[in-house]
C-alpha atoms as a PDB file:
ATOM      1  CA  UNK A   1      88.647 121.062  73.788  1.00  0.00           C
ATOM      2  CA  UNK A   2      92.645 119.868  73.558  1.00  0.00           C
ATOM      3  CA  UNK A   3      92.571 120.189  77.260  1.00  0.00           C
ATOM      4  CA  UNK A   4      89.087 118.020  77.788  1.00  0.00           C
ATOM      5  CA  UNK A   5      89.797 115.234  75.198  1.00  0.00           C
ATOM      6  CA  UNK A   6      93.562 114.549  77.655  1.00  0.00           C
ATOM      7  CA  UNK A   7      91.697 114.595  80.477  1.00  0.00           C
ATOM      8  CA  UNK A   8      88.958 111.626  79.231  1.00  0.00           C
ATOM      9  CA  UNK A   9      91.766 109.889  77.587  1.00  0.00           C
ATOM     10  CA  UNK A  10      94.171 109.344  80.728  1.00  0.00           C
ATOM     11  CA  UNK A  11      90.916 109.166  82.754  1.00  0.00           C
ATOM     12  CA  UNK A  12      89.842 106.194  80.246  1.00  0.00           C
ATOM     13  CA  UNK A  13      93.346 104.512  80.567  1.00  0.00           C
ATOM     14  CA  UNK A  14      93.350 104.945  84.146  1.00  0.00           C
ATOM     15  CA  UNK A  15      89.899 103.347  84.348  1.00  0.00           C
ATOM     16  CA  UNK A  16      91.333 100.121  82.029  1.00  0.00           C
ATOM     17  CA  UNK A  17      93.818  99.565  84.084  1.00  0.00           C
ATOM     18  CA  UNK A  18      92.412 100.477  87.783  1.00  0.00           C
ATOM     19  CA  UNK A  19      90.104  97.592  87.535  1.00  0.00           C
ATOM     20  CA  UNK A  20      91.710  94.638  86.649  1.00  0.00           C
ATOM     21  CA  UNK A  21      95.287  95.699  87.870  1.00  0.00           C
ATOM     22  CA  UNK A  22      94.832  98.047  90.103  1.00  0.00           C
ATOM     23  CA  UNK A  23      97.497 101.477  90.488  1.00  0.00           C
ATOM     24  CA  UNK A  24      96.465 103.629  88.149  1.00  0.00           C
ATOM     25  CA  UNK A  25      96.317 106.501  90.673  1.00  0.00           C
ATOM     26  CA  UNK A  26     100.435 106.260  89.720  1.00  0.00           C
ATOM     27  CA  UNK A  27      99.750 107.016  85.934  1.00  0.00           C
ATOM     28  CA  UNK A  28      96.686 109.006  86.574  1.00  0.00           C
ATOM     29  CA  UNK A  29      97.646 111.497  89.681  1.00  0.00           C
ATOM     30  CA  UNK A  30     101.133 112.331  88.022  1.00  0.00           C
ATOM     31  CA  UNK A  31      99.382 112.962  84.703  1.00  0.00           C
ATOM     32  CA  UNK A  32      97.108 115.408  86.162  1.00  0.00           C
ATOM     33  CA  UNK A  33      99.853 116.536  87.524  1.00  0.00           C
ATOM     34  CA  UNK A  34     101.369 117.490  84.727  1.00  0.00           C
ATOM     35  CA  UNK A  35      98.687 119.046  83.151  1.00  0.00           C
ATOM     36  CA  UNK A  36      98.880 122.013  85.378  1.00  0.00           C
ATOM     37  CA  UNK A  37      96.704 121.253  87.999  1.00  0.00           C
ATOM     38  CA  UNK A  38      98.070 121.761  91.640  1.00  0.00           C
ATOM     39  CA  UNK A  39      97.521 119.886  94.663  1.00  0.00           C
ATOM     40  CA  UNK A  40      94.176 120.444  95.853  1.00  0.00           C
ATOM     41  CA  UNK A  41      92.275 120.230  92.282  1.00  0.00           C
ATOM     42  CA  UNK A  42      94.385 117.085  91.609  1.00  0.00           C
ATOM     43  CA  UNK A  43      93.764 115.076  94.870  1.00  0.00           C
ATOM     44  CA  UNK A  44      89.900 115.962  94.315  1.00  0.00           C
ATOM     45  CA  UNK A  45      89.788 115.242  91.036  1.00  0.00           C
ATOM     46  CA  UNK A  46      92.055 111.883  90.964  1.00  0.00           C
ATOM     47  CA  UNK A  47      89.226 110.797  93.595  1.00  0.00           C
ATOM     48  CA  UNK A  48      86.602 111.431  91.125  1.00  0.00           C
ATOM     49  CA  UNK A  49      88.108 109.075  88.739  1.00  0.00           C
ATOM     50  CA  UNK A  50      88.524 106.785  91.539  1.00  0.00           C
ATOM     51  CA  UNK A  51      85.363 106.463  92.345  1.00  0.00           C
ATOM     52  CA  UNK A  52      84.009 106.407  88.771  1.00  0.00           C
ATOM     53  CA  UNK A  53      86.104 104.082  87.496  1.00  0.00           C
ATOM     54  CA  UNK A  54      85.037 101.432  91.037  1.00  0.00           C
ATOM     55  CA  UNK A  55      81.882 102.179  90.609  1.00  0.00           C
ATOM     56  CA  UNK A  56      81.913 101.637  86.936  1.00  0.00           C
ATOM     57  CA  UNK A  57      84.057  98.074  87.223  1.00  0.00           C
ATOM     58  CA  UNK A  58      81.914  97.293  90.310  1.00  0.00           C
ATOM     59  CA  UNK A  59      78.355  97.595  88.393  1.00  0.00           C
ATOM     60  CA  UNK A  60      79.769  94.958  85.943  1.00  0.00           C
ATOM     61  CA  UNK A  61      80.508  92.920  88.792  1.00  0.00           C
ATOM     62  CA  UNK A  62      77.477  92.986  90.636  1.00  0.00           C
ATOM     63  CA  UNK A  63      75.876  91.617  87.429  1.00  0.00           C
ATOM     64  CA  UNK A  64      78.256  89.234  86.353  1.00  0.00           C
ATOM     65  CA  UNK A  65      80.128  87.939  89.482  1.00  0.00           C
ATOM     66  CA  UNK A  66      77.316  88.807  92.506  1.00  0.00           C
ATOM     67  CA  UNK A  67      78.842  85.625  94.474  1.00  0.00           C
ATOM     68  CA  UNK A  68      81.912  86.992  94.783  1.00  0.00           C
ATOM     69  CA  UNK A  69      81.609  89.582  97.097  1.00  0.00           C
ATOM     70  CA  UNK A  70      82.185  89.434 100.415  1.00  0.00           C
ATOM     71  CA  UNK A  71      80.152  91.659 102.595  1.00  0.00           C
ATOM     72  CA  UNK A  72      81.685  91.441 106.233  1.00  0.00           C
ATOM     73  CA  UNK A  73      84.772  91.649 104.907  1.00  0.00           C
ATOM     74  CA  UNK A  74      84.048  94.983 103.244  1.00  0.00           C
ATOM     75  CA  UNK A  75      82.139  96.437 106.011  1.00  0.00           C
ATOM     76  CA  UNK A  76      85.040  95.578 108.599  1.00  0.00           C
ATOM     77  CA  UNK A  77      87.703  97.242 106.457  1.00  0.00           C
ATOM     78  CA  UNK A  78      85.516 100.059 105.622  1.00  0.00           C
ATOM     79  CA  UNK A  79      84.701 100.904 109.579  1.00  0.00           C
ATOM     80  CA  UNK A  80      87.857 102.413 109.622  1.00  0.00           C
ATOM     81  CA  UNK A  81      88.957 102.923 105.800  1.00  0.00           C
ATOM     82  CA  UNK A  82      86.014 106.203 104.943  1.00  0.00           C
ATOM     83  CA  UNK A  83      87.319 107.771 108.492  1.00  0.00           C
ATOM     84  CA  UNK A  84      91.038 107.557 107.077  1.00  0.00           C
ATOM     85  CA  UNK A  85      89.509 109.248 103.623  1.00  0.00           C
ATOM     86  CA  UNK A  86      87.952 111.806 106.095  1.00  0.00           C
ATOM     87  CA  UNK A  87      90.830 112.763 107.955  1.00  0.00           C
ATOM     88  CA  UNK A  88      93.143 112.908 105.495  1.00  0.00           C
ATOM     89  CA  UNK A  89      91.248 115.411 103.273  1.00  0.00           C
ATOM     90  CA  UNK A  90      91.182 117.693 106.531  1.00  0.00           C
ATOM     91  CA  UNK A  91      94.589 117.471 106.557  1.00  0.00           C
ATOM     92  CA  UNK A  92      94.943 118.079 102.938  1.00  0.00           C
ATOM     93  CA  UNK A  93      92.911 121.591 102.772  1.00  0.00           C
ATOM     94  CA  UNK A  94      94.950 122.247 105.489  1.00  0.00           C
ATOM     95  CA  UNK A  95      98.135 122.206 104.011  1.00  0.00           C
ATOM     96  CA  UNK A  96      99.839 125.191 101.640  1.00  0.00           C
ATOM     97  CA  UNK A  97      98.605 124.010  98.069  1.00  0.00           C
ATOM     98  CA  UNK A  98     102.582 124.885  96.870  1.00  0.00           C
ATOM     99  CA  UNK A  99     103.683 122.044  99.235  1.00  0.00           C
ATOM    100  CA  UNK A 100     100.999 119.975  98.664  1.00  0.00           C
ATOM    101  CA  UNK A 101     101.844 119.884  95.344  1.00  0.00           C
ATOM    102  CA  UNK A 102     105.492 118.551  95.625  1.00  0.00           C
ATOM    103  CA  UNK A 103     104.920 116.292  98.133  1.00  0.00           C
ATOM    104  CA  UNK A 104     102.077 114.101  96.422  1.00  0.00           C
ATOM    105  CA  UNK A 105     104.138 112.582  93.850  1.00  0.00           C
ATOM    106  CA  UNK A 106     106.638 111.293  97.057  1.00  0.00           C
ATOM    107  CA  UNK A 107     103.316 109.819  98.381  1.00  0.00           C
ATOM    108  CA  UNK A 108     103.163 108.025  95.731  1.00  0.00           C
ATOM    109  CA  UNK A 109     106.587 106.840  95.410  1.00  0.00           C
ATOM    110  CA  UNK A 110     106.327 105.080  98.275  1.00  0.00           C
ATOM    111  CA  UNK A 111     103.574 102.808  96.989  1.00  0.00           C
ATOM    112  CA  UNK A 112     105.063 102.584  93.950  1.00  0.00           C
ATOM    113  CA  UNK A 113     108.140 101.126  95.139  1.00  0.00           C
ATOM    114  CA  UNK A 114     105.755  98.482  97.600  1.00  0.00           C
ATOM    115  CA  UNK A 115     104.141  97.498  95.097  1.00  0.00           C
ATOM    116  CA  UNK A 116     107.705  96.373  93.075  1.00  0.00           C
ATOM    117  CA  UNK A 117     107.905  93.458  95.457  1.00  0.00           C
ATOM    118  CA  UNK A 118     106.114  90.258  95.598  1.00  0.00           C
ATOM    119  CA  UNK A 119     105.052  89.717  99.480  1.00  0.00           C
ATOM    120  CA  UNK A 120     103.666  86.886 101.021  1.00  0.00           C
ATOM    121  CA  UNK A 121     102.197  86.154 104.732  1.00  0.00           C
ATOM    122  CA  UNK A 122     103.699  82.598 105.765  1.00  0.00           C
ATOM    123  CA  UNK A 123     102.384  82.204 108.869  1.00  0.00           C
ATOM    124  CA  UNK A 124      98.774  81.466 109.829  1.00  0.00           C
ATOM    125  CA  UNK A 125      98.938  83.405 113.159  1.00  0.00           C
ATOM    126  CA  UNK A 126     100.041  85.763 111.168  1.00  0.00           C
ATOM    127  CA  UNK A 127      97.009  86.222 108.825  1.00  0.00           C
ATOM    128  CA  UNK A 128      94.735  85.691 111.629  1.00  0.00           C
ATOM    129  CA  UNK A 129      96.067  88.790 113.425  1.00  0.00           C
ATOM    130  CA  UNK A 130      95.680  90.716 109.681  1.00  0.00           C
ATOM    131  CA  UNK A 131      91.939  89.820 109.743  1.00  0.00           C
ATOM    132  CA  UNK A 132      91.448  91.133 113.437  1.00  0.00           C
ATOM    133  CA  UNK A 133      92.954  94.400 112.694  1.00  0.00           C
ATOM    134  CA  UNK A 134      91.251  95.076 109.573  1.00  0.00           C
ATOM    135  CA  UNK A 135      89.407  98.253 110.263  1.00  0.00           C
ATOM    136  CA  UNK A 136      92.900  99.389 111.565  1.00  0.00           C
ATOM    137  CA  UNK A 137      94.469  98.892 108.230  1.00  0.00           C
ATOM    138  CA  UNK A 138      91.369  99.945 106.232  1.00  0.00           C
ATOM    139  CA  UNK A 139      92.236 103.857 108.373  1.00  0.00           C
ATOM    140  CA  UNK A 140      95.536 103.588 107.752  1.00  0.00           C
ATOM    141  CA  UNK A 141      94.897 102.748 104.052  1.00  0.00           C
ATOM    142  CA  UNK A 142      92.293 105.490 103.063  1.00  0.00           C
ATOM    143  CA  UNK A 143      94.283 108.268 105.389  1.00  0.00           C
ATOM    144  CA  UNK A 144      97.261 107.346 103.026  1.00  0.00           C
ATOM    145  CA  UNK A 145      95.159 107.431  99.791  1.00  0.00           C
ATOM    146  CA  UNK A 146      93.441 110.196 100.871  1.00  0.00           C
ATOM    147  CA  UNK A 147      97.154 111.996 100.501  1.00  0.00           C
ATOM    148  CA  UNK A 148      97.442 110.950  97.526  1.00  0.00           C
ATOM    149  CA  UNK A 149      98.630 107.626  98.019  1.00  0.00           C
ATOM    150  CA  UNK A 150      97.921 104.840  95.528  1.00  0.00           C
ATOM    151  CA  UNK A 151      95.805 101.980  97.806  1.00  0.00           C
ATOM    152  CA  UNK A 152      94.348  99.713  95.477  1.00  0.00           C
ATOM    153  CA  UNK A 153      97.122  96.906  95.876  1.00  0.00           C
ATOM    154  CA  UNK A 154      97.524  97.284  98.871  1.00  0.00           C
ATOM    155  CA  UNK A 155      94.125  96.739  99.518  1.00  0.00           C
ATOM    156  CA  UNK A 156      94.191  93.579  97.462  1.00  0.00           C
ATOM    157  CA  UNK A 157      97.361  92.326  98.761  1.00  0.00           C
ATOM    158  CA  UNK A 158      95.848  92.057 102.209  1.00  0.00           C
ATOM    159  CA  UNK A 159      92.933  89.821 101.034  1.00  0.00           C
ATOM    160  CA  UNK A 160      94.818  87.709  99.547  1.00  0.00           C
ATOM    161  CA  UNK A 161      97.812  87.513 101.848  1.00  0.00           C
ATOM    162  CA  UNK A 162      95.971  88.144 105.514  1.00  0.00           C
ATOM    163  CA  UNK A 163      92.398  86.326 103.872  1.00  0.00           C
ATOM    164  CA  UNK A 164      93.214  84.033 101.559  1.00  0.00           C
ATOM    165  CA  UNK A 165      90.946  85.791  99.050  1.00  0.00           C
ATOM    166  CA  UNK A 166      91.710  84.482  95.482  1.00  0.00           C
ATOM    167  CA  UNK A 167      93.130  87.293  93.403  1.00  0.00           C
ATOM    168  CA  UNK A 168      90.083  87.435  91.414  1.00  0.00           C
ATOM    169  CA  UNK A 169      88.097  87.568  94.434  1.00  0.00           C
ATOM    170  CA  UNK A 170      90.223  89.825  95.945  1.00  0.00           C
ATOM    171  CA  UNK A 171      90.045  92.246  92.643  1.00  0.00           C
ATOM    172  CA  UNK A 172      86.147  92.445  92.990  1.00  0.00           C
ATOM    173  CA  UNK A 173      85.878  92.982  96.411  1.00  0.00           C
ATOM    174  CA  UNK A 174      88.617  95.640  96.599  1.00  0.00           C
ATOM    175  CA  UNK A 175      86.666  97.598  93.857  1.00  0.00           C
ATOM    176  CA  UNK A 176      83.484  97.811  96.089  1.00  0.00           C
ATOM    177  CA  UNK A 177      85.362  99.391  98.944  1.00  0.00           C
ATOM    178  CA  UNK A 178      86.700 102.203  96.943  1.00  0.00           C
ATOM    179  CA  UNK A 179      83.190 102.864  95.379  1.00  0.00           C
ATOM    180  CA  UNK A 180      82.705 103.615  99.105  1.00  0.00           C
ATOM    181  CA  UNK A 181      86.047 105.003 100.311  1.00  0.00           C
ATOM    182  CA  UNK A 182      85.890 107.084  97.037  1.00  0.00           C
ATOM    183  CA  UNK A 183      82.625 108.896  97.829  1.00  0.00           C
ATOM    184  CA  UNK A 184      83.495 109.822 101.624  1.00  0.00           C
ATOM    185  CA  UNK A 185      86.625 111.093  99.922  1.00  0.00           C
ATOM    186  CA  UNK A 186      85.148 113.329  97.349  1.00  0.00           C
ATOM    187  CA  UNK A 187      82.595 114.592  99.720  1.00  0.00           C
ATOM    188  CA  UNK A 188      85.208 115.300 102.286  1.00  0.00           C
ATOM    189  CA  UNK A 189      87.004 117.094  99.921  1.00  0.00           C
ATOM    190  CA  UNK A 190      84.469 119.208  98.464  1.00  0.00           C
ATOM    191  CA  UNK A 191      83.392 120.057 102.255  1.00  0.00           C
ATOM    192  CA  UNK A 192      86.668 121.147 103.403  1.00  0.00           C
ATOM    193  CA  UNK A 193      86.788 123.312 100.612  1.00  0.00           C
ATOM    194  CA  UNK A 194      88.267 121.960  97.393  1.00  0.00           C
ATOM    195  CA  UNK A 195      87.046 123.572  94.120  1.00  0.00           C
ATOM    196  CA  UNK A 196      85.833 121.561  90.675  1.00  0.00           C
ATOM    197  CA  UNK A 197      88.655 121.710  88.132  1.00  0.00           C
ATOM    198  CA  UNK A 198      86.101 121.710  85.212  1.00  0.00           C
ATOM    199  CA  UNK A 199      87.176 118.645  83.501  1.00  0.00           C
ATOM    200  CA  UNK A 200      84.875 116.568  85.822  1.00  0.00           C
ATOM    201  CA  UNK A 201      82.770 115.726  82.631  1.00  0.00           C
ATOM    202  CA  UNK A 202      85.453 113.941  80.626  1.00  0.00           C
ATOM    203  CA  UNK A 203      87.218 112.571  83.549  1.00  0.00           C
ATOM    204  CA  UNK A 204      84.018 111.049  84.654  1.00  0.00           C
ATOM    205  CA  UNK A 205      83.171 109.676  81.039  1.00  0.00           C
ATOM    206  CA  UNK A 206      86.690 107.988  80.373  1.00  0.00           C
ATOM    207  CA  UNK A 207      86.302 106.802  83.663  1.00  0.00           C
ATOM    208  CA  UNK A 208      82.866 104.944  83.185  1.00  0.00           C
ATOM    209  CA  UNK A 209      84.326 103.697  79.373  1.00  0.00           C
ATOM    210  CA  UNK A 210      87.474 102.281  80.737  1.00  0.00           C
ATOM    211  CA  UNK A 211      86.035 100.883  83.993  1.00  0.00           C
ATOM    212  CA  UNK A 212      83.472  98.750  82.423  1.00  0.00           C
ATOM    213  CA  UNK A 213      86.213  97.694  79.727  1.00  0.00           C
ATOM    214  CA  UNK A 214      88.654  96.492  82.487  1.00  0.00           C
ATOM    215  CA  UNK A 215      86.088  95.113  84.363  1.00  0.00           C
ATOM    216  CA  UNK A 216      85.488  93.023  81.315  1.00  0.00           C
ATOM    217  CA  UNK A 217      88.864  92.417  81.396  1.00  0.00           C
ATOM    218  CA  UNK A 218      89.704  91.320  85.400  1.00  0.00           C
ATOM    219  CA  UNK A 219      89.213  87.642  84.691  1.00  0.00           C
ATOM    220  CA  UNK A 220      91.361  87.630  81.773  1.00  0.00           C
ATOM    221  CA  UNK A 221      94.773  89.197  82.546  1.00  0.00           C
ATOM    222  CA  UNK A 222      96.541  91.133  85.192  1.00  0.00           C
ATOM    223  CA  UNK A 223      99.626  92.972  83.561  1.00  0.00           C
ATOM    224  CA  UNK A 224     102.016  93.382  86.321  1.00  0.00           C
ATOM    225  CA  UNK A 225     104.706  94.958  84.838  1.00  0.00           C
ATOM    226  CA  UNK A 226     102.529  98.133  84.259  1.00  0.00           C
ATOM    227  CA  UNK A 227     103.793  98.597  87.706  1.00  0.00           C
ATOM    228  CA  UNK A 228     107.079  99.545  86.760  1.00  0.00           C
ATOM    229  CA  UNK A 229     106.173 101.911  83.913  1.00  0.00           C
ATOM    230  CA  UNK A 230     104.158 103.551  86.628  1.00  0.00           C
ATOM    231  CA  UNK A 231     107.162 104.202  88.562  1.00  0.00           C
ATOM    232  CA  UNK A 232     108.899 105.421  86.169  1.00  0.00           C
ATOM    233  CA  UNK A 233     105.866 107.565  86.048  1.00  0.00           C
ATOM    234  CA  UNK A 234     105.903 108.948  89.003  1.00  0.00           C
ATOM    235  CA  UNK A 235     109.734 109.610  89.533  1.00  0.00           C
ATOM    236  CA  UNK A 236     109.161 112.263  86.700  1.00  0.00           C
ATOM    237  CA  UNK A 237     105.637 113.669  88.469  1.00  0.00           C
ATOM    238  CA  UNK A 238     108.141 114.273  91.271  1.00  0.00           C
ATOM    239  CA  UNK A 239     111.206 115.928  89.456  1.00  0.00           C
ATOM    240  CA  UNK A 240     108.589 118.095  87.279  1.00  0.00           C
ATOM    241  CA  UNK A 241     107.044 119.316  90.559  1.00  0.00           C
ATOM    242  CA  UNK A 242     110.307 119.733  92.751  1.00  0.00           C
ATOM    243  CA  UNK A 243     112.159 121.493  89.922  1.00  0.00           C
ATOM    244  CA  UNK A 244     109.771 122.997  87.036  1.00  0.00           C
END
């Protein structure tokens, strides 16, 4: 019961802040994490909550902010975004669960630390090439958050860098993709061979809760300096998994 009420609690934290800030896979996977669950049940499970929490923020969108979506957009980064997802959770049941384990948290660290900076796309030839090769970074993006990786900045830092989305804009359309992304993942996952944890139920209900809460919240406020707590996060999912 100890064990299920954790679960919906980080799973309803994560959901608050996936949606209107985006990286919560740096709280959430590294929580998880240390929890006891290895590799394989934390990748599928983290994509659960992924995909609940998008979905959940994404229904309140669809309602409230329809206009904002953009539909080409989402389809063109998704062409090659679900066959990253798919890929990379070959790869994953592929890999020794012991060193899948220890690496994810690295995975992480390497958005984590991205994410730290403030970058910006001067040039208009610049963006324009960004938009072209869209589908290119969509793979690139969902093979990397299929490892573990968290994307959901990144994602929103192209739009508004490469397509001059506004950040609100970009927020709502970023959440539709990983409704998508998220479900090619889980299904991946589940096909290749990953096992339920158990704590699906809880996950999936804190998930829904905070989802719709941040959604609430996405025109409102974007906390950015969650981002460093999150690293701080994830520096101690790594030294937990490399040395305890």
């Amino acid at each position: 019961m100890i064990e299920s009420l954790a679960f919906f609690a980080i799973a309803f934290c994560g959901g608050l802040v996936a949606v209107p800030v985006g990286g919560s896979f740096l709280f959430v996977v590294p929580s998880f994490l240390f929890l006891g669950l290895n590799g394989f049940e934390t990748l599928l499970l983290s994509r659960i909550f992924a995909l609940t929490a998008a979905a959940s923020g994404s229904s309140y969108f669809l309602k409230n902010h329809r206009t904002e979506f953009d539909w080409r957009t989402i389809a063109k980064f998704l062409a090659g975004n679900i066959l990253g997802y798919a890929l990379a959770a070959k790869i994953a049941t592929s890999l020794d669960v012991g060193f899948l384990t220890k690496i994810i948290p690295f995975v992480l660290l390497g958005g984590a630390v991205f994410l730290l900076k403030d970058w910006k796309i001067e040039k208009l030839h610049h963006q324009k090439i960004f938009q072209k090769i869209l589908p290119a970074i969509g793979f690139l993006f969902g093979l990397y958050g299929g490892l573990g990786g968290a994307t959901s900045n990144m994602i929103i830092l192209v739009l508004t860098l490469a397509l001059n989305f506004s950040l609100h804009c970009a927020i709502v359309n970023t959440r539709l993709t990983e409704v998508i992304g998220n479900s090619v993942a889980v299904a991946s996952y589940l096909l290749f061979g990953a096992k339920f944890t158990g704590f699906e139920l809880p996950v999936i209900l804190g998930a829904i809760l905070g989802g719709l809460l941040g959604a609430h919240l996405t025109f409102k406020t974007k906390p950015t300096w969650l981002k460093k707590a999150f690293l701080i996060l994830v520096l101690l999912a790594a030294i937990k998994t490399l040395f305890f």
